[in-house]
Protein backbone atom coordinates (compact mmCIF):
# COMPACT_ATOMS: atom_id res chain seq x y z
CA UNK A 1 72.33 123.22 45.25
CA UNK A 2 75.04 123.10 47.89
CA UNK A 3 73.79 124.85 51.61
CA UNK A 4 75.65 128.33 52.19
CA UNK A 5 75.43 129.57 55.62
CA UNK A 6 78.71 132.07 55.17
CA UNK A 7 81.26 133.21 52.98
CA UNK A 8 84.66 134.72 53.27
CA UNK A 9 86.69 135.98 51.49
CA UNK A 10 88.19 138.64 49.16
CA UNK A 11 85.58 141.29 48.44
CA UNK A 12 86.03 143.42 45.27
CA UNK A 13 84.95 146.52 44.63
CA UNK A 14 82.81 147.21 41.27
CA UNK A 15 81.19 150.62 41.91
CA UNK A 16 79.07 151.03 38.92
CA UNK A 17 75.53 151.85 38.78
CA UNK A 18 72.91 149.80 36.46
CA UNK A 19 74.94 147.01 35.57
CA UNK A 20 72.86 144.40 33.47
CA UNK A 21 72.93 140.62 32.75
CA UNK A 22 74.24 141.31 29.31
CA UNK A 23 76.96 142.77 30.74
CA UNK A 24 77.63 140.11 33.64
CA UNK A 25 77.36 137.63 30.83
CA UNK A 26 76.88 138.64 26.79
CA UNK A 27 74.49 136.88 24.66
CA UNK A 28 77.43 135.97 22.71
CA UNK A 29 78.09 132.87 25.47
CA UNK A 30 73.97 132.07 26.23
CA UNK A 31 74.53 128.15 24.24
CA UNK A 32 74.05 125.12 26.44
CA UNK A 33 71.63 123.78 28.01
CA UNK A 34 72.83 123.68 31.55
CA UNK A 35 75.25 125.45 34.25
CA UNK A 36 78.78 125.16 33.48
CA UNK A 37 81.61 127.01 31.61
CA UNK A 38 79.77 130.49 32.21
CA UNK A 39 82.71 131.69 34.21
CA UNK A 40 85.29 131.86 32.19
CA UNK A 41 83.15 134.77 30.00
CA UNK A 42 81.40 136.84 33.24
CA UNK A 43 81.87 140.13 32.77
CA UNK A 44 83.46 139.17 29.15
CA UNK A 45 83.37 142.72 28.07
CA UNK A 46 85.35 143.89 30.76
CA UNK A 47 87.50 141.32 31.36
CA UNK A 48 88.88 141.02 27.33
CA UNK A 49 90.73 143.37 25.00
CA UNK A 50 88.99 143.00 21.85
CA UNK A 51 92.15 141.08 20.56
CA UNK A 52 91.43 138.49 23.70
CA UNK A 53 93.85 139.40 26.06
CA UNK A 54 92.88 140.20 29.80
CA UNK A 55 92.54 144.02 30.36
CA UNK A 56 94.94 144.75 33.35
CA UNK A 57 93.15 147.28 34.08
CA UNK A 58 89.76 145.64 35.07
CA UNK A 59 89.31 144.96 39.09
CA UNK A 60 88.73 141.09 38.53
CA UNK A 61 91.90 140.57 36.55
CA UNK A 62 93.93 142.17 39.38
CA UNK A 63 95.43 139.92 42.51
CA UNK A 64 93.92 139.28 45.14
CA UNK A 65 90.39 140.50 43.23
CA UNK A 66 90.23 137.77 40.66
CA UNK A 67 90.14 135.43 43.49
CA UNK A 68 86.87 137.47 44.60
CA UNK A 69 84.45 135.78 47.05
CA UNK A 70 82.13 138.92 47.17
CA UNK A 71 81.27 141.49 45.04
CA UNK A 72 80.43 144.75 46.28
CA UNK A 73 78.61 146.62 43.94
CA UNK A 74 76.07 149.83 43.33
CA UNK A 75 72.45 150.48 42.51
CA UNK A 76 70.49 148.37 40.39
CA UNK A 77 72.62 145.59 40.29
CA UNK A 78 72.32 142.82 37.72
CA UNK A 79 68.91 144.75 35.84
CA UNK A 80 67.90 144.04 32.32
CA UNK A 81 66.93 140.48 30.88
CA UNK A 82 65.76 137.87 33.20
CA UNK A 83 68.48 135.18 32.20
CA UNK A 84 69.39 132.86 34.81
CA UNK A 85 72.92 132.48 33.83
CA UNK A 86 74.50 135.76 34.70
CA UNK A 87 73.91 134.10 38.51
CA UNK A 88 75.49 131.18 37.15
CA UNK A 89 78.55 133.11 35.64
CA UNK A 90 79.45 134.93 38.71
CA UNK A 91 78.86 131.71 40.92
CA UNK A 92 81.30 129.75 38.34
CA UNK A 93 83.61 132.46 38.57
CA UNK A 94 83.59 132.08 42.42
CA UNK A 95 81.40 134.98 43.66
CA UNK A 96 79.10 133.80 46.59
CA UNK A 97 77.70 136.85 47.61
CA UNK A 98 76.64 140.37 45.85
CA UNK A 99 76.63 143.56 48.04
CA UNK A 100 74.87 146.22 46.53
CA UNK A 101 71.86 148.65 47.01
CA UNK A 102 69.52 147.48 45.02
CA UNK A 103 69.09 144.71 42.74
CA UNK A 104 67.05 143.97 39.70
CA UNK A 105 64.14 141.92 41.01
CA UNK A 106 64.39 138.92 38.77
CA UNK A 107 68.16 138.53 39.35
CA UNK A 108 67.87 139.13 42.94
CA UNK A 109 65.10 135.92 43.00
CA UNK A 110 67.70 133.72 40.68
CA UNK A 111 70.78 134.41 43.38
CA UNK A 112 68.75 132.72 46.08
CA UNK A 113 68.13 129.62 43.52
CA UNK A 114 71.50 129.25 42.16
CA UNK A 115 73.86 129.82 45.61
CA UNK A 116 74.84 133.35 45.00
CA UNK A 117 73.60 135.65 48.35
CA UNK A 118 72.38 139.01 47.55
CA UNK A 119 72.91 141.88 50.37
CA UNK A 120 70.78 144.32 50.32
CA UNK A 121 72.15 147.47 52.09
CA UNK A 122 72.39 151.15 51.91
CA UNK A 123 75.19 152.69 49.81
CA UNK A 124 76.37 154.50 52.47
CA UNK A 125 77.72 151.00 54.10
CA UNK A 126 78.44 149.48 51.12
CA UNK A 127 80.98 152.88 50.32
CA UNK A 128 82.42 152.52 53.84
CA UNK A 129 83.62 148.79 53.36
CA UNK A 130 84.53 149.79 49.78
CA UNK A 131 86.84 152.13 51.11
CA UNK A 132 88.20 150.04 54.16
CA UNK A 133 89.21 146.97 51.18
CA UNK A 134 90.70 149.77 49.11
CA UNK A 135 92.52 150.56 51.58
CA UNK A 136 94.11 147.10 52.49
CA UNK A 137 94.47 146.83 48.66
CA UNK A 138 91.99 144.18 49.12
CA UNK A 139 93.93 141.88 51.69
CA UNK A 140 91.02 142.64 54.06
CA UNK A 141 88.45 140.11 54.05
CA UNK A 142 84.22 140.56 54.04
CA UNK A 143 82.13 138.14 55.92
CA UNK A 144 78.54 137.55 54.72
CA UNK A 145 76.81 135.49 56.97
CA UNK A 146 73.61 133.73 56.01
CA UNK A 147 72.39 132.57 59.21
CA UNK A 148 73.29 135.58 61.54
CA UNK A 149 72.62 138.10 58.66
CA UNK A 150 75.60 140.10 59.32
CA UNK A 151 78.30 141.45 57.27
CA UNK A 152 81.64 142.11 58.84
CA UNK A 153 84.60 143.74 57.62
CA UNK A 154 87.32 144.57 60.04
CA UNK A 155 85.34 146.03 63.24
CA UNK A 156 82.58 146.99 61.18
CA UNK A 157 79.37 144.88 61.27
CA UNK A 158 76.43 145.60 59.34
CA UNK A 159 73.01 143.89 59.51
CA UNK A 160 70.42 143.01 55.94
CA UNK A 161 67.47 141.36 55.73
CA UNK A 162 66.81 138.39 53.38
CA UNK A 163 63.55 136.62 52.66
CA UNK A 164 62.75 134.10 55.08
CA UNK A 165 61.84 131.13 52.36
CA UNK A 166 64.62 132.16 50.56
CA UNK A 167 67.04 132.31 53.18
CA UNK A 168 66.08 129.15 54.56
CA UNK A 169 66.65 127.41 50.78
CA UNK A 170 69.79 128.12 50.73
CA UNK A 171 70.94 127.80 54.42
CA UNK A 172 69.46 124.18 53.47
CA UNK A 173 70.74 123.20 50.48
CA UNK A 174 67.11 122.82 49.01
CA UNK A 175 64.96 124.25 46.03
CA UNK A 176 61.35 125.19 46.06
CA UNK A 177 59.96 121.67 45.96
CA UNK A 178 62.14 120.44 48.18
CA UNK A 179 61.33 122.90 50.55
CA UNK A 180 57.60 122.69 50.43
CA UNK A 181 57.47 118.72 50.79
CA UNK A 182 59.92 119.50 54.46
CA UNK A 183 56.52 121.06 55.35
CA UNK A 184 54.07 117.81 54.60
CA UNK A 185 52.95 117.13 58.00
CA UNK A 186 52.43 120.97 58.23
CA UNK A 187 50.42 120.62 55.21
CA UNK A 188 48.84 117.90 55.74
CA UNK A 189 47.75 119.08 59.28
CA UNK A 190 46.17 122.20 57.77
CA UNK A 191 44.21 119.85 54.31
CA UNK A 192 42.86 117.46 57.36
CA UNK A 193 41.00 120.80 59.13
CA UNK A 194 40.24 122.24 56.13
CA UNK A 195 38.77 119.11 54.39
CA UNK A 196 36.37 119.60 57.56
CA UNK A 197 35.10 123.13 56.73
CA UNK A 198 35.16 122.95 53.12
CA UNK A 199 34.35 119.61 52.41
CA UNK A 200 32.80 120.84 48.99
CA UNK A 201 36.55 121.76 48.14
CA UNK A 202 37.79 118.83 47.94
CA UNK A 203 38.35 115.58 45.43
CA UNK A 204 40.07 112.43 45.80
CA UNK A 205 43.65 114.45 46.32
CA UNK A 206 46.68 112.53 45.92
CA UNK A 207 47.81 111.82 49.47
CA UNK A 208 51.41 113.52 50.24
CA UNK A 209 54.38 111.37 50.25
């Protein structure tokens, strides 16, 4: 996974409440075994007349929004099944960053894994730079910033919270594993006291590379 401190870029606008995986991506396109040529289909439904022409109509087939960076979004974002590639749709497609009020727990956890940043904030902030890129017709760009946990858009700045392992993943470029052996001499520090006061514990534990 590549490190994402910030993204720019187009945000667009997708105000719908309870939107679910099987919308971001159908069922129809789950084959394959790994990460790539999800994109095309995100939001497949949407996207397609049932003939297989682009609907017009739809906000990510319209310039500048199907050149989308962020997507801003409503409650309950990305709920239903747990599948891991509805993050890996919208990250193929070129979304880096969701913007919504809530999120379905499982997705929110597979954003942080698979590059995509979710933004947590209120709907009343997420309506006000909804209604600043509506205005610009979308030539306005959003700022989601990873390390200063900030959004910006315009003179508006708005501040979420992420969680700190999380966060620090993806600011790094790392997975779980990854992360946790950055911490060996932390852990090993802490197994060298503890092997003291609980000697009955312990075995003959690999040592850490």
């Amino acid at each position: 996974m590549e490190a994402l401190i910030s993204v720019t870029g187009v945000a667009a606008p997708l105000m719908q409440i309870n939107i679910d995986t099987d919308q971001i991506i159908p069922t129809t396109f789950l084959g394959g075994t790994d990460a790539k040529g999800y994109g095309e289909h995100v939001f497949h439904g949407w996207r397609f007349r049932p003939d297989g022409s682009r609907n017009p109509d739809f906000i990510l087939n319209r310039p500048p929004f199907d050149k989308a960076r962020i997507l801003l979004a409503d409650r309950n974002f990305g709920c239903g099944s747990s599948r891991e590639r509805a993050v890996w749709a919208l990250r193929e497609f070129g979304i880096q960053a969701v913007i919504a009020p809530s999120f379905g727990e499982i997705f929110f956890n597979n954003c942080w894994r698979n590059g995509v940043v979710p933004v947590v904030m209120p709907i009343d902030d997420v309506n006000k730079i909804v209604a600043a890129v509506e205005r610009s017709d979308g030539a306005r760009d959003v700022t989601v910033n990873l390390e200063t946990l900030t959004v910006t858009s315009g003179e508006d700045h708005f501040i979420f919270n992420a969680p700190p392992a999380f966060r620090e993943m993806l600011l790094k470029g790392v997975d779980e594993i990854q992360l946790t052996l950055s911490r060996g001499e932390v852990i090993r520090r802490f197994r060298d006291a503890d092997r003291v006061a609980r000697p009955w514990a312990y075995f003959d534990l690999p040592a850490l590379p």
